[in-house]
PDB file of N, CA and C in Angstrom:
ATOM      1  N   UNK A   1     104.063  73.424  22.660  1.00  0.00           N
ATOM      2  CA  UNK A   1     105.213  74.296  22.427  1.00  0.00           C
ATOM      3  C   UNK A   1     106.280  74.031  23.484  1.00  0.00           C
ATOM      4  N   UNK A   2     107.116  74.137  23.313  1.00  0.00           N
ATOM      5  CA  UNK A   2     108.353  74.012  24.037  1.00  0.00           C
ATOM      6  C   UNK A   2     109.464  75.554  24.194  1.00  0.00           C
ATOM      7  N   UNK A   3     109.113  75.807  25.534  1.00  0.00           N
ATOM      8  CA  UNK A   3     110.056  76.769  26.102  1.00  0.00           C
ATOM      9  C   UNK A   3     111.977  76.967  25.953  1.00  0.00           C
ATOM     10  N   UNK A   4     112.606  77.145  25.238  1.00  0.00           N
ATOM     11  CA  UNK A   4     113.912  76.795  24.923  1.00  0.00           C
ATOM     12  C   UNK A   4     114.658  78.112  26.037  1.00  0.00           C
ATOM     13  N   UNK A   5     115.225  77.904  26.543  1.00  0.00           N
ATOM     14  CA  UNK A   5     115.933  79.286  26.924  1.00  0.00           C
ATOM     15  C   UNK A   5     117.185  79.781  26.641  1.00  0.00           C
ATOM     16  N   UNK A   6     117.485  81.452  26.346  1.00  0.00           N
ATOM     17  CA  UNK A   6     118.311  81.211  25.672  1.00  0.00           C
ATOM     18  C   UNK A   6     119.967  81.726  26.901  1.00  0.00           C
ATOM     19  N   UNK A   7     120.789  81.454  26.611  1.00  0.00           N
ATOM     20  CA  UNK A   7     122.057  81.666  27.281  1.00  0.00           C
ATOM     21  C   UNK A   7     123.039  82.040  26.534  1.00  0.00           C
ATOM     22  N   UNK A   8     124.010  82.421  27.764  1.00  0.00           N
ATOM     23  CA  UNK A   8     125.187  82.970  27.196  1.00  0.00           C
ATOM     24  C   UNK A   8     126.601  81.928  27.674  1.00  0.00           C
ATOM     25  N   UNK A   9     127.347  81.954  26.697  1.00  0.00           N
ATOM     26  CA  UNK A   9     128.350  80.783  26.107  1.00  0.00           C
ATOM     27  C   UNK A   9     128.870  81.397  27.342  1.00  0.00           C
ATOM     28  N   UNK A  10     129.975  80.499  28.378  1.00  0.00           N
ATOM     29  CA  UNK A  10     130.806  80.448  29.423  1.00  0.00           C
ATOM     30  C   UNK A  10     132.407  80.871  29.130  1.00  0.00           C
ATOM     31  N   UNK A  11     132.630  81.717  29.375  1.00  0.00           N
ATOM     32  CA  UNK A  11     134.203  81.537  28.983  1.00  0.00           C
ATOM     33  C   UNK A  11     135.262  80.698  29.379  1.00  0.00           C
ATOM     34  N   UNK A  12     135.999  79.732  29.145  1.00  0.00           N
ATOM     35  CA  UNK A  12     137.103  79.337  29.956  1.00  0.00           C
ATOM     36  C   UNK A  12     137.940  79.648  30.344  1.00  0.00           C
ATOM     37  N   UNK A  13     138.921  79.488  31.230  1.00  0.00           N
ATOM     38  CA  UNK A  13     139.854  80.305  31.733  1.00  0.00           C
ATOM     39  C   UNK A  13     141.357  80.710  30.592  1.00  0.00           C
ATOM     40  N   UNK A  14     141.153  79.819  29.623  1.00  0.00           N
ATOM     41  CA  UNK A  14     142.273  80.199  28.540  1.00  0.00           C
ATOM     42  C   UNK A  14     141.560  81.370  27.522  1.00  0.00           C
ATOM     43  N   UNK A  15     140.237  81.856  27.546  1.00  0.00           N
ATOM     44  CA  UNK A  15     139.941  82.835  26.915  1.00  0.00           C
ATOM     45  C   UNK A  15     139.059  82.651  25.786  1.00  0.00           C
ATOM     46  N   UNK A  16     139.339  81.276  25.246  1.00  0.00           N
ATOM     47  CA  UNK A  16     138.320  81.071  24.116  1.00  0.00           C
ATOM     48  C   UNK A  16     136.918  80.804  24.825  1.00  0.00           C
ATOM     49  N   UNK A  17     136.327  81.603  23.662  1.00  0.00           N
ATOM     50  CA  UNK A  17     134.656  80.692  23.887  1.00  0.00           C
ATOM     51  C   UNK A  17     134.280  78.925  23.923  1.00  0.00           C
ATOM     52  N   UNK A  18     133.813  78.613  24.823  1.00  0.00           N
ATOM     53  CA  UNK A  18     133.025  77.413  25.137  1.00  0.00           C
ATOM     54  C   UNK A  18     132.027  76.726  25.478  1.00  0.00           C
ATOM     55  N   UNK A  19     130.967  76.083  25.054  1.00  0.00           N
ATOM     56  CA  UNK A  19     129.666  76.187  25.570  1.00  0.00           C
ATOM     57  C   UNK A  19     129.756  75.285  26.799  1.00  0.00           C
ATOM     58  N   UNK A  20     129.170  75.412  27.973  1.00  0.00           N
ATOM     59  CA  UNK A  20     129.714  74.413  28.953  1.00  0.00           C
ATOM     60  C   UNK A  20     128.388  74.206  29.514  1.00  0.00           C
ATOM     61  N   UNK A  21     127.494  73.213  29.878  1.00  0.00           N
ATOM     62  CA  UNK A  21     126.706  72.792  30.659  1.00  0.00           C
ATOM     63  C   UNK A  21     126.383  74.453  31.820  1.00  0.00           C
ATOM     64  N   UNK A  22     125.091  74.805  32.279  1.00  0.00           N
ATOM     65  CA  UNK A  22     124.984  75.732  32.992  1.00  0.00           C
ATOM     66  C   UNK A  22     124.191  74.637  33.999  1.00  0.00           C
ATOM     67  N   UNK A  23     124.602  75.823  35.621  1.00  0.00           N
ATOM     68  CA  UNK A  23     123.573  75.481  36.767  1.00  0.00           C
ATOM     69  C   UNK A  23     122.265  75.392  36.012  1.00  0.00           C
ATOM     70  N   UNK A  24     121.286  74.420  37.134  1.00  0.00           N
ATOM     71  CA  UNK A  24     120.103  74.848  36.989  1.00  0.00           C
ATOM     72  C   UNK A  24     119.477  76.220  37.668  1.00  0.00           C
ATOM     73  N   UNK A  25     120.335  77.080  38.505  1.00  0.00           N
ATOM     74  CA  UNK A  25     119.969  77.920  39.087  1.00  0.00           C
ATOM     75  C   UNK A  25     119.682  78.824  37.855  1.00  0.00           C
ATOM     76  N   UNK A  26     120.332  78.906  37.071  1.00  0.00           N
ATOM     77  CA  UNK A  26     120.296  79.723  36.020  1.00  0.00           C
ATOM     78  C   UNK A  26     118.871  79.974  35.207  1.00  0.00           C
ATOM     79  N   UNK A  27     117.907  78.801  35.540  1.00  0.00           N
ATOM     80  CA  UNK A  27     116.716  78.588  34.363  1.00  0.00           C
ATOM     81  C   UNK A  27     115.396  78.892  35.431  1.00  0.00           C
ATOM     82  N   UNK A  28     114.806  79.790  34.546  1.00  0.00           N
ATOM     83  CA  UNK A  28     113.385  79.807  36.033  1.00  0.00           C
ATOM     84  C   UNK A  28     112.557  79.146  35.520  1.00  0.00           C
ATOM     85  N   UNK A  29     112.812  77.768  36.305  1.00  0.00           N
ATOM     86  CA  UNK A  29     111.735  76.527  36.030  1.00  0.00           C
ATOM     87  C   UNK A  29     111.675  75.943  37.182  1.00  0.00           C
ATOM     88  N   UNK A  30     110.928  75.135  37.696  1.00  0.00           N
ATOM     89  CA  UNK A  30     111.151  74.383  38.996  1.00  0.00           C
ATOM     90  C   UNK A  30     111.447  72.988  38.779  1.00  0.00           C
ATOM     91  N   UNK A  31     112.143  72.005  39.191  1.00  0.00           N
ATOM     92  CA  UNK A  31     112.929  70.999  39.062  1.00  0.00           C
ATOM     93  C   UNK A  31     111.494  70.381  39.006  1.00  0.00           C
ATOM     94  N   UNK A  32     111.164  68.840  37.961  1.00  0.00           N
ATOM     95  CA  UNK A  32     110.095  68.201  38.085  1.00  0.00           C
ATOM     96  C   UNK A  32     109.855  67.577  39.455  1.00  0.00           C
ATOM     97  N   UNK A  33     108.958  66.892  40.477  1.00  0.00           N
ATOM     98  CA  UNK A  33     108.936  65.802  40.772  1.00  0.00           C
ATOM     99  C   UNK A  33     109.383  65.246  41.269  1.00  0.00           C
ATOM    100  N   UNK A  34     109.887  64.206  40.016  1.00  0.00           N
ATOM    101  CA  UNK A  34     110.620  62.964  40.206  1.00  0.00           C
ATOM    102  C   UNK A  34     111.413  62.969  38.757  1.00  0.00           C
ATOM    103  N   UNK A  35     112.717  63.177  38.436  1.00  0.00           N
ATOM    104  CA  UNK A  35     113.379  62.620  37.589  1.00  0.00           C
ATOM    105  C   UNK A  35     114.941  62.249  37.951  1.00  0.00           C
ATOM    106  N   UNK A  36     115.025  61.780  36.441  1.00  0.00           N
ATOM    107  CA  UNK A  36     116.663  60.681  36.544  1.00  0.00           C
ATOM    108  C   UNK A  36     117.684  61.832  36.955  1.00  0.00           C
ATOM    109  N   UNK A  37     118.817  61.029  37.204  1.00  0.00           N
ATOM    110  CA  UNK A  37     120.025  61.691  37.226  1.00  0.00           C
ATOM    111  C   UNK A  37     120.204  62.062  35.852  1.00  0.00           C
ATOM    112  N   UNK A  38     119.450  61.688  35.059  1.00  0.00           N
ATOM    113  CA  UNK A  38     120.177  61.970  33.519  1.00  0.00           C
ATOM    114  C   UNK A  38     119.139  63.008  32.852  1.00  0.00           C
ATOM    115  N   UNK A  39     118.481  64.485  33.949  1.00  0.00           N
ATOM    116  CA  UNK A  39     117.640  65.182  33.892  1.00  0.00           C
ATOM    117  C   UNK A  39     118.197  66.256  32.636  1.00  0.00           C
ATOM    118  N   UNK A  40     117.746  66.537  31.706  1.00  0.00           N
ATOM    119  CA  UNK A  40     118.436  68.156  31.237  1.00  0.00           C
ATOM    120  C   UNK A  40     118.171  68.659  30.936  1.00  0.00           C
ATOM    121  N   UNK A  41     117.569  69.911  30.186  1.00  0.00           N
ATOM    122  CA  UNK A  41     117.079  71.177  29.270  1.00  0.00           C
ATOM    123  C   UNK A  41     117.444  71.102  28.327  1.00  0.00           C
ATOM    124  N   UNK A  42     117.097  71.226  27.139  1.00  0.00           N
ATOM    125  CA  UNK A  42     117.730  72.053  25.436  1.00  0.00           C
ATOM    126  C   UNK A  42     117.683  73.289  25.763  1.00  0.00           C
ATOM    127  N   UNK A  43     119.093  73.803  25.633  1.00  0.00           N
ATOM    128  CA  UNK A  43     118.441  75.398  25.126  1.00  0.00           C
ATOM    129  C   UNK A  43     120.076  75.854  24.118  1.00  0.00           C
ATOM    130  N   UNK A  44     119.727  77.336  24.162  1.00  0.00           N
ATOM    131  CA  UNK A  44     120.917  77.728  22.834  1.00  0.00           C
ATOM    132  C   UNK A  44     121.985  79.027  23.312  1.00  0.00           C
ATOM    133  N   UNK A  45     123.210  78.352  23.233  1.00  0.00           N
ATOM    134  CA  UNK A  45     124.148  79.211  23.997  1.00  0.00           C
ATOM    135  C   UNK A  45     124.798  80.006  22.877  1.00  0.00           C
ATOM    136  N   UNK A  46     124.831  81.156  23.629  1.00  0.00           N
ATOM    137  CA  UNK A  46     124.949  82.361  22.442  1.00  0.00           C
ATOM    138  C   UNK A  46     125.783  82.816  22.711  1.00  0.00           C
ATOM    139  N   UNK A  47     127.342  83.750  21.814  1.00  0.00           N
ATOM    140  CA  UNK A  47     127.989  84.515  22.307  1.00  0.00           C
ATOM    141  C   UNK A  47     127.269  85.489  22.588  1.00  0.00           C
ATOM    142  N   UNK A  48     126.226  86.220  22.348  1.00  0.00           N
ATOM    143  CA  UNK A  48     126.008  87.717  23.013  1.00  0.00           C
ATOM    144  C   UNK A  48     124.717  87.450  23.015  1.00  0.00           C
ATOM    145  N   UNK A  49     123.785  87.043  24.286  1.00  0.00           N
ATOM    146  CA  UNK A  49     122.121  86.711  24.288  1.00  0.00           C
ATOM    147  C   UNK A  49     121.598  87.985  24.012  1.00  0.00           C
ATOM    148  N   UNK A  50     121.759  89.134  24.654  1.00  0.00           N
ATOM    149  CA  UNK A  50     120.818  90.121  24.257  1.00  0.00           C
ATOM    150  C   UNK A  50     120.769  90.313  22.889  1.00  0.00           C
ATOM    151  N   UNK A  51     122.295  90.376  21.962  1.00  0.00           N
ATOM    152  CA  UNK A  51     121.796  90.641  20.615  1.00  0.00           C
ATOM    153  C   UNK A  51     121.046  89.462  20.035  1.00  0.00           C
ATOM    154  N   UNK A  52     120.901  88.371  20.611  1.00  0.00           N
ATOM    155  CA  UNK A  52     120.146  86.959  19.794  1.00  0.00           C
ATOM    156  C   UNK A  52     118.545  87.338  20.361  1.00  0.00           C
ATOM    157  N   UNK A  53     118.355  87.958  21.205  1.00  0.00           N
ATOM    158  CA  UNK A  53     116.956  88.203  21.889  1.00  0.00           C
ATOM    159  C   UNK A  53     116.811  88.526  20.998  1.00  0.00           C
ATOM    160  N   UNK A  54     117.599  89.956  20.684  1.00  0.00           N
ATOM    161  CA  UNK A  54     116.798  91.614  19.675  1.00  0.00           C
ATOM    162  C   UNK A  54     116.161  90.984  18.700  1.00  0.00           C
ATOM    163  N   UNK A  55     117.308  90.069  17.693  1.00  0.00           N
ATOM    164  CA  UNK A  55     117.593  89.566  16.090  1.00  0.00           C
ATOM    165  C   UNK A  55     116.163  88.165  16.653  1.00  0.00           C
ATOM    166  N   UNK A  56     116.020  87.593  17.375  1.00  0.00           N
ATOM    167  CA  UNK A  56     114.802  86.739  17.428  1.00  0.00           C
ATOM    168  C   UNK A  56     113.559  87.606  17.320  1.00  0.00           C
ATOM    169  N   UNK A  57     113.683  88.495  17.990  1.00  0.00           N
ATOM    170  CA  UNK A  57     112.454  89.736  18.515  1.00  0.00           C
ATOM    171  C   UNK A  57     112.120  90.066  16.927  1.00  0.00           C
ATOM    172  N   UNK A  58     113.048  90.947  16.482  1.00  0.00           N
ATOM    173  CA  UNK A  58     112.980  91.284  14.889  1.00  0.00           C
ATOM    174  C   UNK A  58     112.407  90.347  13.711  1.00  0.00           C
ATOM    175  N   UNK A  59     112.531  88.874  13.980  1.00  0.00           N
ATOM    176  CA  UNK A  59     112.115  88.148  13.111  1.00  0.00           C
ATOM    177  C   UNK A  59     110.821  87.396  13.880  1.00  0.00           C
ATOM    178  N   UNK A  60     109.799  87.831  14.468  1.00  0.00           N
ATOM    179  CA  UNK A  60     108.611  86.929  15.340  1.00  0.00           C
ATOM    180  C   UNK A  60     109.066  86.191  15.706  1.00  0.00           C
ATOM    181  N   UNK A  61     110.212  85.779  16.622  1.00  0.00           N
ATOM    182  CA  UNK A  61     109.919  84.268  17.204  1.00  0.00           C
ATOM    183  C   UNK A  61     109.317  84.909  18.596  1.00  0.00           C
ATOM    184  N   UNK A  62     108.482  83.990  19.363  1.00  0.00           N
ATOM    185  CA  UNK A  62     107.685  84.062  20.727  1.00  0.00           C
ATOM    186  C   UNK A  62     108.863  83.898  21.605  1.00  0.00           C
ATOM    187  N   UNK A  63     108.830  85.856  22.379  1.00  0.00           N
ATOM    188  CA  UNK A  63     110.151  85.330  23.399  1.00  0.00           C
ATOM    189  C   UNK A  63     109.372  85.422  24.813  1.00  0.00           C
ATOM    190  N   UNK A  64     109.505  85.132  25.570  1.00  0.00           N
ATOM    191  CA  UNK A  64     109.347  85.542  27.230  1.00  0.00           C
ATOM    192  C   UNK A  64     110.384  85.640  27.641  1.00  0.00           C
ATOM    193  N   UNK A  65     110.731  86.784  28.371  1.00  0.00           N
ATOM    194  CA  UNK A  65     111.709  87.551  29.333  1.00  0.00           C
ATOM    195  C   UNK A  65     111.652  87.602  30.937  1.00  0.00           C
ATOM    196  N   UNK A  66     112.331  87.309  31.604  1.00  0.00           N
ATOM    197  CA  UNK A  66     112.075  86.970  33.260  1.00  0.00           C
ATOM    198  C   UNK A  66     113.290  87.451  33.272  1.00  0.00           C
ATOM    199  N   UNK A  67     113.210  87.777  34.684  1.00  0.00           N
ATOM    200  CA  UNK A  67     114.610  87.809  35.816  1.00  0.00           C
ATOM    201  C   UNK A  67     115.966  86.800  35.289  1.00  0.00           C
ATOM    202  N   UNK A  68     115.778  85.448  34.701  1.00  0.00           N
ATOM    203  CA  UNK A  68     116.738  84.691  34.292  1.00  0.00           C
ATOM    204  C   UNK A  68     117.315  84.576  33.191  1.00  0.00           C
ATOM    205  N   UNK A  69     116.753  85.393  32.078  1.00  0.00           N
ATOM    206  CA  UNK A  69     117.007  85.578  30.832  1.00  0.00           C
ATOM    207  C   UNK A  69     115.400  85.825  29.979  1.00  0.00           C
ATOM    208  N   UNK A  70     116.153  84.741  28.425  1.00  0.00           N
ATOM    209  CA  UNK A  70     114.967  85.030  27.644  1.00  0.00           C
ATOM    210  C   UNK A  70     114.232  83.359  27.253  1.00  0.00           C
ATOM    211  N   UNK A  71     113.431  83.404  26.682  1.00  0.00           N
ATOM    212  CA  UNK A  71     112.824  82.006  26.527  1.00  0.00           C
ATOM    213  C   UNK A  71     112.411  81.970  24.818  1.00  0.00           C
ATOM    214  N   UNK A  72     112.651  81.366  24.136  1.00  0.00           N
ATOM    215  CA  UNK A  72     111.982  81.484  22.945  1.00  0.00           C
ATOM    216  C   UNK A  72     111.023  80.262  22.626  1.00  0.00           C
ATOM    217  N   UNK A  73     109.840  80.450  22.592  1.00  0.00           N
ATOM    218  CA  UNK A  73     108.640  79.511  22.634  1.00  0.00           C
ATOM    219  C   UNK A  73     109.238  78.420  20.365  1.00  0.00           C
ATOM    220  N   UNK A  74     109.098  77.189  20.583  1.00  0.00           N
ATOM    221  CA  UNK A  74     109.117  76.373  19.576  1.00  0.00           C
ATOM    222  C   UNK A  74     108.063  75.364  19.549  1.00  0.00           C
ATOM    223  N   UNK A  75     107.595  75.498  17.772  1.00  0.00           N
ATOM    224  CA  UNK A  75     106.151  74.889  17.503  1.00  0.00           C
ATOM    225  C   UNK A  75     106.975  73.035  17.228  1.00  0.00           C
ATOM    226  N   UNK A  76     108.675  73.271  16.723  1.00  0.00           N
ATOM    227  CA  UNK A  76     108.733  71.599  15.932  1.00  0.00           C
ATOM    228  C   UNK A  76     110.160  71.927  16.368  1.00  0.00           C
ATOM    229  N   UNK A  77     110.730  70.690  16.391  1.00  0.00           N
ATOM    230  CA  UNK A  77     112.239  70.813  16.744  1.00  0.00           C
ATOM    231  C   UNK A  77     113.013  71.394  15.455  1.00  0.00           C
ATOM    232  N   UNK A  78     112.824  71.035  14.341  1.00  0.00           N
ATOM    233  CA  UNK A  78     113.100  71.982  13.082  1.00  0.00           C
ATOM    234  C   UNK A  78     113.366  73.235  13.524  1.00  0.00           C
ATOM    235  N   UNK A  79     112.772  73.846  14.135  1.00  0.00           N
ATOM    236  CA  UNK A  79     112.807  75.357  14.227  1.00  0.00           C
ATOM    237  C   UNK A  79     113.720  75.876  14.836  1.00  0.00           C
ATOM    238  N   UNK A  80     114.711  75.191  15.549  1.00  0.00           N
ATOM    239  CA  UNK A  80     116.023  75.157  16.439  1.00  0.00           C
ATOM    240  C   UNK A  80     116.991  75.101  15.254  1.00  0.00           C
ATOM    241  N   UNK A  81     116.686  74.781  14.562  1.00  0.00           N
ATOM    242  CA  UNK A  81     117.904  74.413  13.162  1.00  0.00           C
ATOM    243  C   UNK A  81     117.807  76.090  12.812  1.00  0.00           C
ATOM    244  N   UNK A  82     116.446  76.318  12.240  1.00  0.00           N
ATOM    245  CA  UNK A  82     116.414  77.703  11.720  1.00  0.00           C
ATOM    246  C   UNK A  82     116.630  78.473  12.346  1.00  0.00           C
ATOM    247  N   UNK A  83     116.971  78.688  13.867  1.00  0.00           N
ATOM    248  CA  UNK A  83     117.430  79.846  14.433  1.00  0.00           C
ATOM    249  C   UNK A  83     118.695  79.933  14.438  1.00  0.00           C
ATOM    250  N   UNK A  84     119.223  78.712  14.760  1.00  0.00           N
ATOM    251  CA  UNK A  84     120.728  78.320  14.641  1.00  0.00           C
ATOM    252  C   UNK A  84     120.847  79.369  12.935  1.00  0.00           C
ATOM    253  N   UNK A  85     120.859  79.140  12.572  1.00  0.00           N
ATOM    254  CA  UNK A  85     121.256  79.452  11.536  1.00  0.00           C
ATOM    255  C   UNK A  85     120.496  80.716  10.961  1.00  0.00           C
ATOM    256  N   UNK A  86     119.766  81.492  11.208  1.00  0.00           N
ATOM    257  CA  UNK A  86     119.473  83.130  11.507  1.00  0.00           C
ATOM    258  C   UNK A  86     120.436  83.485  12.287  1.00  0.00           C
ATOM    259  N   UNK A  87     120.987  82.874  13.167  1.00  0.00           N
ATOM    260  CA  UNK A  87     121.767  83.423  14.606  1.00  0.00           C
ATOM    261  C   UNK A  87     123.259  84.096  13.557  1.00  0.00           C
ATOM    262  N   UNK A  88     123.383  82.570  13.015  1.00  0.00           N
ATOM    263  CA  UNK A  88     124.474  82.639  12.379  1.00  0.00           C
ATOM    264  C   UNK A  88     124.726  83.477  11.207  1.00  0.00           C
ATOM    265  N   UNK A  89     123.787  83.335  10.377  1.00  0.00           N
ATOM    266  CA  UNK A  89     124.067  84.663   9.734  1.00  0.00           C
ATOM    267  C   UNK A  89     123.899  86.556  10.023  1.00  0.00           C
ATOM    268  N   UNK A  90     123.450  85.873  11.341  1.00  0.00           N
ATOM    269  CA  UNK A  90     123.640  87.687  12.083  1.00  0.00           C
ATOM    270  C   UNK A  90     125.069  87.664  12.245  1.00  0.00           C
ATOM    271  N   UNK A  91     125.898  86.638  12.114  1.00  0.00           N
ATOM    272  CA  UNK A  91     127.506  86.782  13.502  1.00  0.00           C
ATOM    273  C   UNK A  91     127.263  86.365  14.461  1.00  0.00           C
ATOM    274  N   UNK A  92     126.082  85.780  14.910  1.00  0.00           N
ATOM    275  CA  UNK A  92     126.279  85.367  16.615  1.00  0.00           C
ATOM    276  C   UNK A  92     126.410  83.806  16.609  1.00  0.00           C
ATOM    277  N   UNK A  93     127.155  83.671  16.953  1.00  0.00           N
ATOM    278  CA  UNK A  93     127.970  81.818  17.570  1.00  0.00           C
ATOM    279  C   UNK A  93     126.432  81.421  18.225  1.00  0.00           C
ATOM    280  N   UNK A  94     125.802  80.595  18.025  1.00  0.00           N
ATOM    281  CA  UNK A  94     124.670  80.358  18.680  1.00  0.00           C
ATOM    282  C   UNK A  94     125.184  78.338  18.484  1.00  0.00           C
ATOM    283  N   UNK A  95     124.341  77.396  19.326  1.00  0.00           N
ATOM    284  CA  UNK A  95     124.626  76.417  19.389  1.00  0.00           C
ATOM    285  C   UNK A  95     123.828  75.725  20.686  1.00  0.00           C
ATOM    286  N   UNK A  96     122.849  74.675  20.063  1.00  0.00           N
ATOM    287  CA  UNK A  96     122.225  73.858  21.054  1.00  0.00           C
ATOM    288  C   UNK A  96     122.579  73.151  21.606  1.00  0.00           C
ATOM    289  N   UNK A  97     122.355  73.545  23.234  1.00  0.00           N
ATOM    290  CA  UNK A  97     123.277  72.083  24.186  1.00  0.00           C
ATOM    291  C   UNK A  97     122.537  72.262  25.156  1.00  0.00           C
ATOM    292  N   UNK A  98     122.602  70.984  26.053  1.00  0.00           N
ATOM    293  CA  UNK A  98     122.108  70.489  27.549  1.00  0.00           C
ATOM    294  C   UNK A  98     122.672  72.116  28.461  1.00  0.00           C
ATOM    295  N   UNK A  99     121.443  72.499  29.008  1.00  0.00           N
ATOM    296  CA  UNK A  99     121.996  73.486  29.462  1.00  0.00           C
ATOM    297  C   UNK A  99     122.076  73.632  31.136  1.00  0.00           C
ATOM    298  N   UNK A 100     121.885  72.038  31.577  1.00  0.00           N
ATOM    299  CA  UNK A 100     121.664  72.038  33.013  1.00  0.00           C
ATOM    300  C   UNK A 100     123.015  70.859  33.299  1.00  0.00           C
ATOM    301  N   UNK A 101     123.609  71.341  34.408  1.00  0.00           N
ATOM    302  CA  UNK A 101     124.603  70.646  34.817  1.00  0.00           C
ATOM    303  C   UNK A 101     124.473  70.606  36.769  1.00  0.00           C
ATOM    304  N   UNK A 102     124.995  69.592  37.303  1.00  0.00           N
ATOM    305  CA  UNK A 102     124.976  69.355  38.776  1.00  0.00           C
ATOM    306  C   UNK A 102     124.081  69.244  39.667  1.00  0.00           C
ATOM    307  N   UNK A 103     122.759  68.448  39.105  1.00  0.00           N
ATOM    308  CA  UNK A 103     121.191  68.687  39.428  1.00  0.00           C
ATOM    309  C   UNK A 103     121.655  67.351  40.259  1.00  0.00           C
ATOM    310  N   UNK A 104     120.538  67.343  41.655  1.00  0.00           N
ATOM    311  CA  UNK A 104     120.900  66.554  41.914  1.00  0.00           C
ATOM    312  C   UNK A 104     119.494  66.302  42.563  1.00  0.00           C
ATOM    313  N   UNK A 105     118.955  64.522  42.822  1.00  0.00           N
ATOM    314  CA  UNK A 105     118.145  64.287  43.294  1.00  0.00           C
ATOM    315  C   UNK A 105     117.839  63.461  44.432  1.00  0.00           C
ATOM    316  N   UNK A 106     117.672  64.069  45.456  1.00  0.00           N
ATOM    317  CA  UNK A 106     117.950  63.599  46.484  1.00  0.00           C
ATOM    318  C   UNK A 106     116.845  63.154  47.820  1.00  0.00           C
TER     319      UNK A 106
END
């Protein structure tokens, strides 16, 4: 299974919504090891995470909740399509992207 976590879309300074790469501070995971500069996460940036928690919660998907947000556990990458698109027919802007930006290995 694969841990996805979920986030909230960044605003830009002109006001529209934008999904933008997040810190890794943001994800409670611990950096592997040893990896590339070209390290990143999947996860799904939401205009409003708590209501995408609830509306995941409501339909069984496996969430875990921490201090950093929420996590929604996935059996096949398919299943990222189908939330995307539950998300979306709730109203919530949901959208999968690299969610780690400025990692650095040193």
């Amino acid at each position: 299974m694969w841990r996805v976590p979920v986030l909230a879309k960044e605003r830009n300074p002109f006001g529209a919504d934008q999904a933008k790469p997040r810190r890794f501070q943001g994800l409670c995971r611990p950096l592997p090891t040893f990896y590339m500069s070209d390290y990143s996460v999947l996860g799904l940036l939401v205009d409003r995470p708590e209501e995408a928690v609830r509306v995941l919660g409501e339909h069984k998907y496996p969430l875990t909740e921490n201090d950093c947000g929420a996590e929604v556990a996935i059996n096949h990458p398919k299943r990222l399509q189908e939330i995307v698109r539950l998300l979306s027919t709730q109203g919530l802007g949901c959208e999968i992207a690299d969610v780690v930006s400025e990692v650095y290995q040193g």
